[in-house]
Protein backbone atom coordinates (compact mmCIF):
# COMPACT_ATOMS: atom_id res chain seq x y z
CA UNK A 1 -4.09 -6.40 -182.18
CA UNK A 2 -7.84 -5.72 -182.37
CA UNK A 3 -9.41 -4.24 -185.79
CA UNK A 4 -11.72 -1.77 -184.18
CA UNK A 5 -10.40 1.97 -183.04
CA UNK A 6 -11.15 2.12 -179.06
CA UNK A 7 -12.30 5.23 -178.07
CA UNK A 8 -13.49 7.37 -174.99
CA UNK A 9 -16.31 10.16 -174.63
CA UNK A 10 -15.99 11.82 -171.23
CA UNK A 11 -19.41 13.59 -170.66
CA UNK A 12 -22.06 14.62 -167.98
CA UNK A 13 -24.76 11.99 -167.24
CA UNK A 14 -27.63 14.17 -168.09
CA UNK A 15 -25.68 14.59 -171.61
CA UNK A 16 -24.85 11.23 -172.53
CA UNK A 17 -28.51 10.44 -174.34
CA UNK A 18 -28.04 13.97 -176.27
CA UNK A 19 -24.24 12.74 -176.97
CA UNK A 20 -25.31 9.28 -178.50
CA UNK A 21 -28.35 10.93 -180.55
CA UNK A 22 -25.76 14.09 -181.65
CA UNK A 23 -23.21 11.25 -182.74
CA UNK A 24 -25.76 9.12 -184.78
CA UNK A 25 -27.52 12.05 -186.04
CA UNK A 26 -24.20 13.36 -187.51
CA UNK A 27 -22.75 10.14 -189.01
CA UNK A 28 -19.87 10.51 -186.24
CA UNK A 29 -20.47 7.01 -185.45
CA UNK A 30 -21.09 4.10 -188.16
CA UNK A 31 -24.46 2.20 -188.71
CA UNK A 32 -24.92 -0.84 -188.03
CA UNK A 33 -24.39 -0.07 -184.30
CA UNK A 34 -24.57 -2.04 -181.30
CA UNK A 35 -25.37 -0.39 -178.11
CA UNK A 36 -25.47 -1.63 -174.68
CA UNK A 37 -26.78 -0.56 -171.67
CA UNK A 38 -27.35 -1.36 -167.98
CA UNK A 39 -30.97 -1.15 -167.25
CA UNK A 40 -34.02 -1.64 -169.19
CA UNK A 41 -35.44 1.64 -168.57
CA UNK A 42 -32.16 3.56 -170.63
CA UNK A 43 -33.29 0.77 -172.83
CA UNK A 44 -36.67 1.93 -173.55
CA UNK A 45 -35.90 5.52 -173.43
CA UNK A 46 -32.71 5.21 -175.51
CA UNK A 47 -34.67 3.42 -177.90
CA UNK A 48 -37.67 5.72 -178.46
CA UNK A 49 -35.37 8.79 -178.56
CA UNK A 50 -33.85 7.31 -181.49
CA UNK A 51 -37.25 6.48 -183.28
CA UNK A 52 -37.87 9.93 -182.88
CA UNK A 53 -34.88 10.71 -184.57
CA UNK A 54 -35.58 9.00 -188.00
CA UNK A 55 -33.31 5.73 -186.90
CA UNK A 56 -34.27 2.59 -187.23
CA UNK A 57 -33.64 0.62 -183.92
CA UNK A 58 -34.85 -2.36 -182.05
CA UNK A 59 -33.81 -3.39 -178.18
CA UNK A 60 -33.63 -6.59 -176.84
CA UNK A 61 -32.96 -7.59 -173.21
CA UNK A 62 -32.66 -10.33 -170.96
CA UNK A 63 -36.12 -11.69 -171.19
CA UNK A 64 -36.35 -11.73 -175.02
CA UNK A 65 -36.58 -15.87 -175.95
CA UNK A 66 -33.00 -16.45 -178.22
CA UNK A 67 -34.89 -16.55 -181.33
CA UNK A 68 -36.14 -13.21 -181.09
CA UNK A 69 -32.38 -12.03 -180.00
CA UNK A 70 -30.77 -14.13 -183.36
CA UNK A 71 -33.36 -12.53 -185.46
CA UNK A 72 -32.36 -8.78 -184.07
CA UNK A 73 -29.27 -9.14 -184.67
CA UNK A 74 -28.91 -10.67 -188.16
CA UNK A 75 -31.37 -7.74 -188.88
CA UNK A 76 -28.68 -5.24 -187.71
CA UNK A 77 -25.76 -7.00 -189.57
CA UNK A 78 -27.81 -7.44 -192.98
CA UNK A 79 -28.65 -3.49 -192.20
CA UNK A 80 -32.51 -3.69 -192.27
CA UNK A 81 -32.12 -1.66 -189.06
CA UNK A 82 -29.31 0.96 -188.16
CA UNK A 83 -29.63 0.94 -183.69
CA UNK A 84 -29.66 -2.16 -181.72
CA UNK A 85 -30.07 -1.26 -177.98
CA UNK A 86 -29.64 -4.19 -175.71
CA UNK A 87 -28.58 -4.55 -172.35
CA UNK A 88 -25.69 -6.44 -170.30
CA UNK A 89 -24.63 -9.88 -171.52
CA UNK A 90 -27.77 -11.08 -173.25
CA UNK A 91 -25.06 -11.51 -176.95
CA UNK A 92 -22.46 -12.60 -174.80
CA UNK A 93 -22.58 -16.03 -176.74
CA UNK A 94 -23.27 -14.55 -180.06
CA UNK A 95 -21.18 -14.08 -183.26
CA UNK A 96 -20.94 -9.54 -183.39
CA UNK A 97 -18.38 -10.23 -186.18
CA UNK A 98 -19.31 -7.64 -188.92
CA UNK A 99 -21.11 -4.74 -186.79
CA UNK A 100 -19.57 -1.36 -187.62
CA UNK A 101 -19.90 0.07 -184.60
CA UNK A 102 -20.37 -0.46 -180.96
CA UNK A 103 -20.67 1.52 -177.96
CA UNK A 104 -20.64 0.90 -174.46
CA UNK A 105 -23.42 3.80 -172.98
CA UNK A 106 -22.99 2.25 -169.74
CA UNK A 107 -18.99 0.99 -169.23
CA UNK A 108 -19.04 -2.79 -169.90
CA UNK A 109 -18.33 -4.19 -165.76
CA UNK A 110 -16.50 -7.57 -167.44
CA UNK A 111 -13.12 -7.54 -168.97
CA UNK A 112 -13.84 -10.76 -171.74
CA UNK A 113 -16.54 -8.95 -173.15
CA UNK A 114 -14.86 -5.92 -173.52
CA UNK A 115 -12.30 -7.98 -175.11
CA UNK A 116 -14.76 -9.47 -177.34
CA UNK A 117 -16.31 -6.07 -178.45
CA UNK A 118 -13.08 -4.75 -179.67
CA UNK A 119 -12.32 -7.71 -182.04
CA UNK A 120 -15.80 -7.93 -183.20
CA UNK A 121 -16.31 -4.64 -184.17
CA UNK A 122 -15.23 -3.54 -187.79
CA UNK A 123 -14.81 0.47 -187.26
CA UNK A 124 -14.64 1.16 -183.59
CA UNK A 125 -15.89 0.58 -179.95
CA UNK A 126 -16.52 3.91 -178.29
CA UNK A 127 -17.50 4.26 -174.12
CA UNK A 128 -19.06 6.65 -172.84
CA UNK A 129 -17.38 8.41 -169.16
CA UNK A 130 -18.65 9.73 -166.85
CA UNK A 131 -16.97 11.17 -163.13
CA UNK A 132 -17.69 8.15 -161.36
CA UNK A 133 -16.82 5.77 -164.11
CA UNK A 134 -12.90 7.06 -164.13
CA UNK A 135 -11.81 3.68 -162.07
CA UNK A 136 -13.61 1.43 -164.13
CA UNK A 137 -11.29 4.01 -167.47
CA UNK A 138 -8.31 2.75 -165.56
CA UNK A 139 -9.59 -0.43 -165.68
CA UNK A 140 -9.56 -0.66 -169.53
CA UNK A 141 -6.38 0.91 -170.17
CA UNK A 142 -4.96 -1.32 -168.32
CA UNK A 143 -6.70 -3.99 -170.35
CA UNK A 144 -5.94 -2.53 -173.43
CA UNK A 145 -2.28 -1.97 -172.78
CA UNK A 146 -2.51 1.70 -174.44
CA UNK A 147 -4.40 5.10 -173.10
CA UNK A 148 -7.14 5.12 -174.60
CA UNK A 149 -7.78 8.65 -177.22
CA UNK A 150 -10.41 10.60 -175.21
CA UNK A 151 -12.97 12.40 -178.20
CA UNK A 152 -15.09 15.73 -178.27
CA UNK A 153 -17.88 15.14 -180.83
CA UNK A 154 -17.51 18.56 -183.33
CA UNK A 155 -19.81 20.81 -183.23
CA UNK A 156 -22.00 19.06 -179.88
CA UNK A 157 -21.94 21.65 -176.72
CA UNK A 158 -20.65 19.77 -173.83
CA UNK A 159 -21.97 21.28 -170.65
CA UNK A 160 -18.58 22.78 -168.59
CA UNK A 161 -20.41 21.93 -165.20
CA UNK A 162 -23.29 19.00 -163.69
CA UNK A 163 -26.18 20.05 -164.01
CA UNK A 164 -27.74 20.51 -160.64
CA UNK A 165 -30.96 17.76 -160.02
CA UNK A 166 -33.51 19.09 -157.99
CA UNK A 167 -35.66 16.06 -155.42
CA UNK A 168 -38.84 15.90 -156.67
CA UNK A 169 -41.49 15.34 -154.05
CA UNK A 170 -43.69 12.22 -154.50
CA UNK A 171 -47.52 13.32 -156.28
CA UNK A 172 -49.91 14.54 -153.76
CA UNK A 173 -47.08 15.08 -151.39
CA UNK A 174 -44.81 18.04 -150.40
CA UNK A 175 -41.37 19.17 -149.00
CA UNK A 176 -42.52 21.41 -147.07
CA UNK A 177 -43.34 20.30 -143.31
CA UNK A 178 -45.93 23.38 -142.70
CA UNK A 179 -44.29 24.66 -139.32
CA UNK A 180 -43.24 27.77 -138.54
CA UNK A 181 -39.21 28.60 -137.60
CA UNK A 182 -39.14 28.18 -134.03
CA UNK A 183 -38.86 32.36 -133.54
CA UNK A 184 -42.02 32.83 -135.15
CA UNK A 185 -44.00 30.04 -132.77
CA UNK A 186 -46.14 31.53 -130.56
CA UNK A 187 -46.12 29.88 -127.19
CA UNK A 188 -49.20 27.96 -126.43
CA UNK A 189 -51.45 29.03 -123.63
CA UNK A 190 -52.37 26.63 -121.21
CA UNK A 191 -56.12 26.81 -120.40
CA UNK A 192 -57.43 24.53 -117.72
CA UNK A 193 -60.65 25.87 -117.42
CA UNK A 194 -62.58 25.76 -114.23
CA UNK A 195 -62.47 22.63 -111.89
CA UNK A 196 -65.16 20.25 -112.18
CA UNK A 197 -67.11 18.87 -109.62
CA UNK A 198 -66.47 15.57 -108.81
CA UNK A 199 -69.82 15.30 -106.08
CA UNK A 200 -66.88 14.00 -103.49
CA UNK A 201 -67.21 15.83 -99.76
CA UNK A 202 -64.27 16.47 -98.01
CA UNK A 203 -63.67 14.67 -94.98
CA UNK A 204 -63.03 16.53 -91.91
C-alpha cells in the first residue's frame, strides 16, 4: 500500500495557478513540495508566481546538466527551499524518498511514475483535473485500484463556469476585415470613358 494520501482537485484551467498558490499560501499542502509540469513556460510562470508569494522555489527542466538537478533537489529535501517546479521525467531516475508533498499540475501521462510518486511521497500526491483530463482520472483509478477522494480547497472560490477566452489579434494587426455587409455595398459604376483614338482608318 503506498504511504502518501492520493488526492484529486477538479478545477477550471484558468484557476489551477490561483488553486496551487491558494493551497501553498494556506498550508493546505505540505512544504517540501514537488511540482511537475508539462511545459517550460507553466514552469517559468508557476515559478515566479510563487516568488511573488513569499515561497522559496527553484525549477529545473530538461536541459538543466544532472548536477544542477541533484543539487535542487537535496535543497528541497534538506528544506533550504519550500517549491520545486520541474517538468516531465527529468527525476525520473532520482531518489523523491522524503518529499512531503507532490503534485501533479499537469496529470502525469506514464503510469510507473505515477506509481513512483505515490510511494515516494511522505504526506500526499495531489492532481490537479481539469474537463479534458477526466480519461486520463479513469486512468489512475484504475491504477490505483480505489476512487480516488476528489477535494475543494476551504475557503478558495472555485469558478461554477469556464471562463470564456477571447482571440487576441496578433500586434499591429486586426480582426476586423474593413468591408462593409454586402447590403450596405454600393454597386460600382462602370466608367469607360471616351474611346481613344487608335490613328487606324477604316477600310471600306
Amino acid at each position: 500500500m503506498p504511504a502518501a494520501r492520493q488526492l484529486i482537485y477538479e478545477v477550471f484551467p484558468h484557476q489551477k495557478k490561483d488553486l496551487l498558490l491558494y493551497l501553498f499560501s494556506k498550508s493546505i499542502c505540505e512544504v517540501p513540495a514537488l511540482v511537475f509540469v508539462r511545459s517550460k513556460d507553466t514552469l517559468h510562470a508557476l515559478n515566479t508566481a510563487a516568488n511573488h508569494q513569499n515561497l522559496a522555489t527553484e525549477n529545473i527542466s530538461g536541459n538543466k546538466k544532472p548536477e544542477v538537478r541533484d543539487r535542487a533537489l537535496k535543497r528541497l529535501k534538506d528544506h533550504s527551499i519550500d517549491v520545486l517546479f520541474t517538468t516531465g521525467s527529468v527525476l525520473r531516475e532520482s531518489d523523491l524518498s522524503g518529499i512531503a508533498t507532490i503534485i501533479h499540475f499537469d496529470p502525469h501521462e506514464i503510469d510507473g511514475d505515477y506509481l513512483a510518486h505515490i510511494q515516494a511521497a511522505v504526506c500526499e500526491v495531489s492532481t490537479f483535473i481539469t474537463n479534458s483530463d477526466q480519461l486520463r482520472l479513469d486512468s489512475l483509478e484504475k491504477l490505483s485500484g480505489e476512487n480516488l477522494k476528489r477535494c475543494l480547497a476551504a475557503g478558495f472560490t472555485y469558478d461554477k463556469q469556464p471562463r470564456l477566452i477571447k482571440t487576441q489579434s496578433k500586434k499591429g494587426h486586426s480582426n476586423k476585415t474593413g468591408s462593409k455587409p454586402l447590403q450596405h455595398k454600393k454597386p460600382k459604376l462602370k466608367n469607360k470613358g471616351p474611346r481613344r483614338k487608335t490613328g487606324r482608318t477604316r477600310k471600306r
